[in-house]
Protein backbone atom coordinates (compact mmCIF):
# COMPACT_ATOMS: atom_id res chain seq x y z
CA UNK A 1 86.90 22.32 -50.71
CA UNK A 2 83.24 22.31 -51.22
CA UNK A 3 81.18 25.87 -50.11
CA UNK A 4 80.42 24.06 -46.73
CA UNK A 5 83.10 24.70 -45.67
CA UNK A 6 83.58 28.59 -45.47
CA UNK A 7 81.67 31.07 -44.27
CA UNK A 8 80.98 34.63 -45.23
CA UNK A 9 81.84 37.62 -44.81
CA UNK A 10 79.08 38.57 -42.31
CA UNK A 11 79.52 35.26 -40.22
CA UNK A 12 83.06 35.80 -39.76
CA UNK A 13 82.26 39.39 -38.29
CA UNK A 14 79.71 37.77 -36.11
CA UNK A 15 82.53 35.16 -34.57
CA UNK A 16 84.81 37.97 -34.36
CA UNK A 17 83.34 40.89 -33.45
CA UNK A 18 85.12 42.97 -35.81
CA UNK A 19 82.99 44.94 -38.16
CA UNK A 20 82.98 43.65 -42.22
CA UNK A 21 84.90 46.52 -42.80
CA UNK A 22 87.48 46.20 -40.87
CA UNK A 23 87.45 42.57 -42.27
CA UNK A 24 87.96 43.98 -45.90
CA UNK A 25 90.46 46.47 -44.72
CA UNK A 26 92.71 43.84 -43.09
CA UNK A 27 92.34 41.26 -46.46
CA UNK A 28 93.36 44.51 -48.40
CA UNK A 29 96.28 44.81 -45.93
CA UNK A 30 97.51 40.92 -45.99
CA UNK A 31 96.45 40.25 -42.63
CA UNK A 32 93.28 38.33 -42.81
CA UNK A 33 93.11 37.75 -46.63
CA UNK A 34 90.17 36.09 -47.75
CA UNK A 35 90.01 31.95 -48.33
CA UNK A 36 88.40 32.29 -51.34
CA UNK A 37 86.73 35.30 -53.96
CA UNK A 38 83.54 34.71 -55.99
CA UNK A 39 85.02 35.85 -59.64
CA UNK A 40 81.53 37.32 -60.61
CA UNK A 41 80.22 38.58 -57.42
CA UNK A 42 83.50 39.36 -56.18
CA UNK A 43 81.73 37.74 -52.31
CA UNK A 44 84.37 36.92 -49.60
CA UNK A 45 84.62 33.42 -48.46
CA UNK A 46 86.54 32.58 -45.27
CA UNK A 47 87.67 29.08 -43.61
CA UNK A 48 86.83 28.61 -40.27
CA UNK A 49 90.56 28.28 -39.13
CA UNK A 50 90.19 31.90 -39.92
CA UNK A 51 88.13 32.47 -36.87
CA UNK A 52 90.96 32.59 -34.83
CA UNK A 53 93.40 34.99 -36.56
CA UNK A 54 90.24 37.22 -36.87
CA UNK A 55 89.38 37.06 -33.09
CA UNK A 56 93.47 37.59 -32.14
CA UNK A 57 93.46 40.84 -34.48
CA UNK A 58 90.50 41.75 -32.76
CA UNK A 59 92.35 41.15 -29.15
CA UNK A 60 95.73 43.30 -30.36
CA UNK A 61 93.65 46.22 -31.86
CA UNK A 62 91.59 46.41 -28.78
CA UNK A 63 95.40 47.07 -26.56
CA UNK A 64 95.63 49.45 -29.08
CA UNK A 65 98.34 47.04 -31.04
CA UNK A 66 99.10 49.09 -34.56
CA UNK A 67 98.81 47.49 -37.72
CA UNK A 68 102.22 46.72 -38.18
CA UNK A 69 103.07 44.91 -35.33
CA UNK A 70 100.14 42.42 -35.73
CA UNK A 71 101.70 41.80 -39.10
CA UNK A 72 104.74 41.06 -37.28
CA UNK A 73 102.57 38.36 -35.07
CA UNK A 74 100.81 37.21 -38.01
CA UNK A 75 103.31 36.86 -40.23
CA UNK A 76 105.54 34.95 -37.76
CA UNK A 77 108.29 38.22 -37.95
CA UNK A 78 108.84 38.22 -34.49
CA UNK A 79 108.56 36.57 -31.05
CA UNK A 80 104.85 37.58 -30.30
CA UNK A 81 105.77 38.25 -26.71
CA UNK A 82 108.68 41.14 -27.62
CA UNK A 83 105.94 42.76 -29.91
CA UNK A 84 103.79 42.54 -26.85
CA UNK A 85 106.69 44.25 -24.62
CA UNK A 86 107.23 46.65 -26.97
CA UNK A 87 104.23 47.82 -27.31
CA UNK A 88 103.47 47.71 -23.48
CA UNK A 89 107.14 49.79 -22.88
CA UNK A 90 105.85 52.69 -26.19
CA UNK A 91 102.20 52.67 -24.01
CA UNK A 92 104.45 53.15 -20.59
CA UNK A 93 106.35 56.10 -22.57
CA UNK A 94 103.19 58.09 -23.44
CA UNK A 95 101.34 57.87 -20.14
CA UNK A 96 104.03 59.11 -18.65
CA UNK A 97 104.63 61.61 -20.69
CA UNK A 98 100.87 62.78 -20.62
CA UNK A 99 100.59 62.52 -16.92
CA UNK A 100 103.51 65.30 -16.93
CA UNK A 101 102.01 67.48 -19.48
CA UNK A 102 98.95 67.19 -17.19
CA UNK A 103 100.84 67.80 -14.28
CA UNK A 104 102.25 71.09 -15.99
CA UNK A 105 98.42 72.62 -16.50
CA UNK A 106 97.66 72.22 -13.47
C-alpha cells in the first residue's frame, strides 16, 4: 500500500466526528486499531474502509452503547441486533426505575 492510501489521524476524526482521542483510546482498546504506525514518529495511519467502523462506533456510543458490546458488534461476537435489544431492554430497566425514584420525591 503506498501512503495515498490512508489517512491520518486528524482526517479520520474529521469523517467521523469522534475526537483523536477517543480514536487512540479505541486503537488502545482493539476496536478501531490503527492500519498502519510510523516506527519513528509513532503517527497513526488509517485506511479509508476504516471510515465506517469509526462512524458506527460513533453511532453506538451516541445510544449510549458501552464499550463492550460494540466489541461484540465489531468483533462479529454476536448478532448486532440482540446487542441492540439488549441494550434497548438494560435502557428500559433504568428509566423505569428512575421515573419511580422520582415518583417517590415527589
Amino acid at each position: 500500500m503506498q501512503l495515498d492510501d490512508f489517512m491520518t489521524i486528524g482526517q479520520l476524526a474529521k469523517i467521523s466526528g469522534l475526537s483523536m482521542d477517543a480514536i487512540r483510546r479505541y486503537g488502545d482498546d482493539g476496536l478501531l486499531p490503527p492500519a498502519s504506525v510510523d516506527p519513528s514518529t509513532r503517527y497513526r495511519r488509517y485506511l479509508s474502509a476504516q471510515g465506517s467502523t469509526a462512524k458506527l462506533i460513533r453511532l453506538l456510543r451516541d445510544a449510549a452503547l458501552p464499550l463492550r458490546a460494540i466489541r461484540r458488534i465489531l468483533h462479529r461476537e454476536d448478532d448486532p441486533l440482540t446487542v441492540l435489544y439488549e441494550h434497548r431492554d438494560r435502557l428500559v430497566e433504568k428509566y423505569d426505575l428512575l421515573r419511580k425514584r422520582i415518583e417517590r420525591m415527589r
